[in-house]
PDB file of N, CA and C in Angstrom:
ATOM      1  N   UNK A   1      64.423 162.697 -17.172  1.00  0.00           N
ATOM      2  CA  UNK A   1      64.154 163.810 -16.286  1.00  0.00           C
ATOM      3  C   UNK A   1      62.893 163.493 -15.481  1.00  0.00           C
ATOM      4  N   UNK A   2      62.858 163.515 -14.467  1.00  0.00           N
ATOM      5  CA  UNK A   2      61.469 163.206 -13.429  1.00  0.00           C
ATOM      6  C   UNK A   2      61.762 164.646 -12.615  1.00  0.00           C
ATOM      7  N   UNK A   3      60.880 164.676 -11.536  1.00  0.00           N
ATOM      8  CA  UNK A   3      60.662 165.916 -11.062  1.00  0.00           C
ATOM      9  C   UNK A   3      59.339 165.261 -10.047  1.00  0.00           C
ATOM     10  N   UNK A   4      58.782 166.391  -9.255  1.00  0.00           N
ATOM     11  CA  UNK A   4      57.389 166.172  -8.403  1.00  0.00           C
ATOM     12  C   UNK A   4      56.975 167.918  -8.104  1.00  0.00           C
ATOM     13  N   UNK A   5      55.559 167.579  -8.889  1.00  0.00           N
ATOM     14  CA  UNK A   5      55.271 168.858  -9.061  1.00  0.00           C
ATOM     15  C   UNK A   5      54.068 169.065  -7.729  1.00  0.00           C
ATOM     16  N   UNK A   6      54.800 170.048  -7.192  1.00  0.00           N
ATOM     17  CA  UNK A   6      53.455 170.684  -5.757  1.00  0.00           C
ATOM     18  C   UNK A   6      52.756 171.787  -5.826  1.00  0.00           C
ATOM     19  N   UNK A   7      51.658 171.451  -5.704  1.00  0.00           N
ATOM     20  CA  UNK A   7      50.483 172.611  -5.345  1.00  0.00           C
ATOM     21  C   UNK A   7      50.035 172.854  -4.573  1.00  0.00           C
ATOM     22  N   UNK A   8      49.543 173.723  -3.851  1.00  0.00           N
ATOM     23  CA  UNK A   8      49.207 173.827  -2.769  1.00  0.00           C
ATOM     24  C   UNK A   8      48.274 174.885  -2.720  1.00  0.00           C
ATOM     25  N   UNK A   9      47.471 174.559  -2.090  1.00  0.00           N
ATOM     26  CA  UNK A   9      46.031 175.812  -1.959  1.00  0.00           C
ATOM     27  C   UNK A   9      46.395 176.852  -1.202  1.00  0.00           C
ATOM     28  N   UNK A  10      46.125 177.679  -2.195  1.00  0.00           N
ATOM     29  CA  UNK A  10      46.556 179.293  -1.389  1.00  0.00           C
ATOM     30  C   UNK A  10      44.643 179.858  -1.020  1.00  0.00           C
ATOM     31  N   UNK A  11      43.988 179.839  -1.887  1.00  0.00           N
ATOM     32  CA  UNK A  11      42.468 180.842  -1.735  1.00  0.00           C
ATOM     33  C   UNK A  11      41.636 179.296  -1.750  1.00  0.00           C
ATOM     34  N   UNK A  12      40.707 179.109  -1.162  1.00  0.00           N
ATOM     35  CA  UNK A  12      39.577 178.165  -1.223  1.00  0.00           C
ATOM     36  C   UNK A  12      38.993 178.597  -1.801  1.00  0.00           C
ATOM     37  N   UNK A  13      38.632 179.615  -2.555  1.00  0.00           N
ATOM     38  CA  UNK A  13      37.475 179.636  -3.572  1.00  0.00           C
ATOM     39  C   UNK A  13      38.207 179.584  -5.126  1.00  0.00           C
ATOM     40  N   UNK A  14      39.099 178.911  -5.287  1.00  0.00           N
ATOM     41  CA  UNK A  14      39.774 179.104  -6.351  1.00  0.00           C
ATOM     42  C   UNK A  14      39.966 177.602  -6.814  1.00  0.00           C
ATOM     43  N   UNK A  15      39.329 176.793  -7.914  1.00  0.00           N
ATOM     44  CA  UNK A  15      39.528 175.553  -8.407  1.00  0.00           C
ATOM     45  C   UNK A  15      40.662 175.804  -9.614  1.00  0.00           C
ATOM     46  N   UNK A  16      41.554 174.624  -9.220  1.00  0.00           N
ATOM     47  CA  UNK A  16      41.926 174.325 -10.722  1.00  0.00           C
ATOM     48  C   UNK A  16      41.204 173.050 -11.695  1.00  0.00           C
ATOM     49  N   UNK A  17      41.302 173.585 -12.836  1.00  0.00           N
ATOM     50  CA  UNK A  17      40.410 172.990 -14.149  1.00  0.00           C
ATOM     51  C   UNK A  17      41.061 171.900 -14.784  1.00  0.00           C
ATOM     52  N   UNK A  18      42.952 172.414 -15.243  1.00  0.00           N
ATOM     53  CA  UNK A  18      43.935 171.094 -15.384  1.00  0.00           C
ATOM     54  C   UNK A  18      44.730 172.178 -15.401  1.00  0.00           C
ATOM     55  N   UNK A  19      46.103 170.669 -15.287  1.00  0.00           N
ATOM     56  CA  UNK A  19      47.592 170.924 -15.556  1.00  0.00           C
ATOM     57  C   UNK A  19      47.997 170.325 -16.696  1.00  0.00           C
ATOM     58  N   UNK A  20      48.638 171.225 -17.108  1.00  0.00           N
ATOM     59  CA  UNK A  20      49.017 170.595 -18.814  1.00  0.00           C
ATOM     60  C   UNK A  20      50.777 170.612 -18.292  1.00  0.00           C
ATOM     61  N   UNK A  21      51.290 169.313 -18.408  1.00  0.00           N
ATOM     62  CA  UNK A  21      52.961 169.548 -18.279  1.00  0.00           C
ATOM     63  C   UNK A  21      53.237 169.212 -19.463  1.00  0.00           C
ATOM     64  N   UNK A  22      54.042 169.938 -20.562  1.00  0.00           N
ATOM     65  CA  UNK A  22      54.683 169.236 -21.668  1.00  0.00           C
ATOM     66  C   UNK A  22      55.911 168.681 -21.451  1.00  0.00           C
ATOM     67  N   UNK A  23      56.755 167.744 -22.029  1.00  0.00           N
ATOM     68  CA  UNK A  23      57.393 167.284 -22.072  1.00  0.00           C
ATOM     69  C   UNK A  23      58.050 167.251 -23.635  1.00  0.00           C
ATOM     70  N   UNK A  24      57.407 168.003 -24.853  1.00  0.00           N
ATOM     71  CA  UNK A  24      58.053 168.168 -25.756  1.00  0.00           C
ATOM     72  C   UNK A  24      56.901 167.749 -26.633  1.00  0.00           C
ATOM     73  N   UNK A  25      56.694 168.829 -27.631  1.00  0.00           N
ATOM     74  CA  UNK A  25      55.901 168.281 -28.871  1.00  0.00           C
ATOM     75  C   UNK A  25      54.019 168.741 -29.124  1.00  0.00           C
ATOM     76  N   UNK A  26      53.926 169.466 -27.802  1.00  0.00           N
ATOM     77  CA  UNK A  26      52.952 170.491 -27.928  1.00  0.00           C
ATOM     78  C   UNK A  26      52.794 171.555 -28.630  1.00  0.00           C
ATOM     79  N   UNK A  27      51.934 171.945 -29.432  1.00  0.00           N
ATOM     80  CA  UNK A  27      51.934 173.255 -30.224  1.00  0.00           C
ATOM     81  C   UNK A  27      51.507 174.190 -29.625  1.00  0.00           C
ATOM     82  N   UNK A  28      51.776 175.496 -29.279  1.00  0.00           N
ATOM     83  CA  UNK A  28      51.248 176.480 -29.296  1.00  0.00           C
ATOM     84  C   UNK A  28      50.008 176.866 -29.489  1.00  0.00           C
ATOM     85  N   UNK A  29      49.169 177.082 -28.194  1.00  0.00           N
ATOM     86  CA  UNK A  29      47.583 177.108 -28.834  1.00  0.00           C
ATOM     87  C   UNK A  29      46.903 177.979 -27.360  1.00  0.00           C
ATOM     88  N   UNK A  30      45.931 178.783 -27.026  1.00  0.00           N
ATOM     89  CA  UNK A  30      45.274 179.226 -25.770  1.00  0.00           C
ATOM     90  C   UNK A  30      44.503 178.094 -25.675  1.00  0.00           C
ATOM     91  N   UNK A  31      44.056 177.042 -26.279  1.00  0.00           N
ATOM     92  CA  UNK A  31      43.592 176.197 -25.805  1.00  0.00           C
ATOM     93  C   UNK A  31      44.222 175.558 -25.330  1.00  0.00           C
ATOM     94  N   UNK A  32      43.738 174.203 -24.351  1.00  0.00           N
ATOM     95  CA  UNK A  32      44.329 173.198 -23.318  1.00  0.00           C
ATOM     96  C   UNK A  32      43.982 171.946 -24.699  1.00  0.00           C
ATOM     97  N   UNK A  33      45.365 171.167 -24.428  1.00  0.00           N
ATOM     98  CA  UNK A  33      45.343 170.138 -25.493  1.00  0.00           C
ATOM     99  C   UNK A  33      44.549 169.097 -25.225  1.00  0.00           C
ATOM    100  N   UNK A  34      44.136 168.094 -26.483  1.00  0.00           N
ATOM    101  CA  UNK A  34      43.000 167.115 -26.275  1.00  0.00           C
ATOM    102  C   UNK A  34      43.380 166.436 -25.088  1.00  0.00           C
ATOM    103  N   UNK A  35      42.074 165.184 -24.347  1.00  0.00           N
ATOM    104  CA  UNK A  35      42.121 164.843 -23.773  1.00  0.00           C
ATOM    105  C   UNK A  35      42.676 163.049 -23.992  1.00  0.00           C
ATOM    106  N   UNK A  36      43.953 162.585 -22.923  1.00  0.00           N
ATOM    107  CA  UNK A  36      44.274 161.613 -23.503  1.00  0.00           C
ATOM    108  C   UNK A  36      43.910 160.346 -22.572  1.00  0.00           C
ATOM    109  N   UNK A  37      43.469 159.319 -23.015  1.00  0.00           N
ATOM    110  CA  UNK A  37      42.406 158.356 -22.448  1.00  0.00           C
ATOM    111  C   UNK A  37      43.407 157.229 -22.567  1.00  0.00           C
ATOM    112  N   UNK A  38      43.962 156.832 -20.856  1.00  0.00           N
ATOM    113  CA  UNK A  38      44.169 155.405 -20.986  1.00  0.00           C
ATOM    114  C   UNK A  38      43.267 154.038 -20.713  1.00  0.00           C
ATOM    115  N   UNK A  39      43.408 153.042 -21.338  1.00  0.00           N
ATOM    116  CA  UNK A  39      42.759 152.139 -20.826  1.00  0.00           C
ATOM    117  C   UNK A  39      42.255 151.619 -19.235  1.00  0.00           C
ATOM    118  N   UNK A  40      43.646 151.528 -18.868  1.00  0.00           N
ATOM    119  CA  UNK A  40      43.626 151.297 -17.467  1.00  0.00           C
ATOM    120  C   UNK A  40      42.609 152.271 -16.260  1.00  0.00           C
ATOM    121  N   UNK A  41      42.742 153.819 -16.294  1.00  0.00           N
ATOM    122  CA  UNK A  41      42.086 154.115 -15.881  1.00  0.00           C
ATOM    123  C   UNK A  41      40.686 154.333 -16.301  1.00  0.00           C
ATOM    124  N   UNK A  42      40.028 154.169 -17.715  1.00  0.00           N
ATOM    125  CA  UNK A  42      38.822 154.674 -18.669  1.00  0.00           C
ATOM    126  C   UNK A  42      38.411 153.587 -18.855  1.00  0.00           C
ATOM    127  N   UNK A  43      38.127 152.709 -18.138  1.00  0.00           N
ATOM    128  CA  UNK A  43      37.116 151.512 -18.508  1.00  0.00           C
ATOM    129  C   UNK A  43      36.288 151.530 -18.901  1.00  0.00           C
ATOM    130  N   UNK A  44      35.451 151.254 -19.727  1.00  0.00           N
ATOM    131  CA  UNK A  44      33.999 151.238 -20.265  1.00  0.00           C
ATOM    132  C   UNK A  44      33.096 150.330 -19.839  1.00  0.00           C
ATOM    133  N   UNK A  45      32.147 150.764 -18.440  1.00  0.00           N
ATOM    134  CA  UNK A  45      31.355 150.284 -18.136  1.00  0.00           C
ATOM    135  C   UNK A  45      30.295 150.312 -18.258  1.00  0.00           C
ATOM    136  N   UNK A  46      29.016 149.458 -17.551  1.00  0.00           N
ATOM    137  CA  UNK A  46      27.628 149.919 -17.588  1.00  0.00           C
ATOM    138  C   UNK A  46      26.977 150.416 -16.583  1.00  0.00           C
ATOM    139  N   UNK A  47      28.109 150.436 -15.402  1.00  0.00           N
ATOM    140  CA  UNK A  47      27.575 150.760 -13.863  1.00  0.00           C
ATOM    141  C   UNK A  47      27.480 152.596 -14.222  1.00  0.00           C
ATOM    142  N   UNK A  48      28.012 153.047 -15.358  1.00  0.00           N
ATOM    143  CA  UNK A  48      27.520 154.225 -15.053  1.00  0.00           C
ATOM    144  C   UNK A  48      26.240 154.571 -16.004  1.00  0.00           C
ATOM    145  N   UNK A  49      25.497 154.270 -16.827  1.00  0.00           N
ATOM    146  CA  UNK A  49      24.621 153.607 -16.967  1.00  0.00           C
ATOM    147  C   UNK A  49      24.315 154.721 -18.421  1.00  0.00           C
ATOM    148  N   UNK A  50      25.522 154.929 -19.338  1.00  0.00           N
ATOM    149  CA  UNK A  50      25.961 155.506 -20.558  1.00  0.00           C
ATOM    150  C   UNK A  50      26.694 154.150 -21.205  1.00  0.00           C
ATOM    151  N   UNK A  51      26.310 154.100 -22.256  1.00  0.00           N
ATOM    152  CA  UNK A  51      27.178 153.727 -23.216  1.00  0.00           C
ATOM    153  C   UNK A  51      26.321 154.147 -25.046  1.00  0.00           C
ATOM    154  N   UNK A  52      27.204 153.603 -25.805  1.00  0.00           N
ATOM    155  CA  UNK A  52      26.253 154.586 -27.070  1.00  0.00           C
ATOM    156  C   UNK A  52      26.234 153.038 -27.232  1.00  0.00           C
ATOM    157  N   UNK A  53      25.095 153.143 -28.536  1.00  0.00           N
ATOM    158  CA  UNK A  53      23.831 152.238 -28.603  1.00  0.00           C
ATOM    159  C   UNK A  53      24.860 151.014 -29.495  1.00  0.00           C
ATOM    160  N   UNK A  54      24.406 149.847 -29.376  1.00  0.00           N
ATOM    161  CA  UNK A  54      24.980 148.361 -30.196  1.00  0.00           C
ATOM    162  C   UNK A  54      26.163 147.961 -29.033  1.00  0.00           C
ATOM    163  N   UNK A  55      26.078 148.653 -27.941  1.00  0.00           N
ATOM    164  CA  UNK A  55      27.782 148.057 -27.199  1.00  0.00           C
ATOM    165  C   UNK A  55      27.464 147.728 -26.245  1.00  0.00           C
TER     166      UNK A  55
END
């Protein structure tokens, strides 16, 4: 199943925070589910000039 999901700005003073799409296997919660980190985009660099200490 694919799809293309559109948004479109209705009010300019109105941000969105995220989109959560499930696809199956989410629980039920008012919270927004953890955050999921791929490699490809989450590189771990030093140009931003964080990293935790020994790395």
């Amino acid at each position: 199943m694919s799809g293309i999901l559109r948004v479109f700005m209705v009010d300019p003073a109105i941000a969105v925070d995220h989109i959560v799409v499930d696809t199956g296997g989410l629980q039920a919660s008012c919270l927004a589910p953890p955050e999921t980190y791929h490699p490809a985009f989450n590189q771990r660099t030093t140009t931003v000039g964080w990293l935790p200490e020994g790395e």
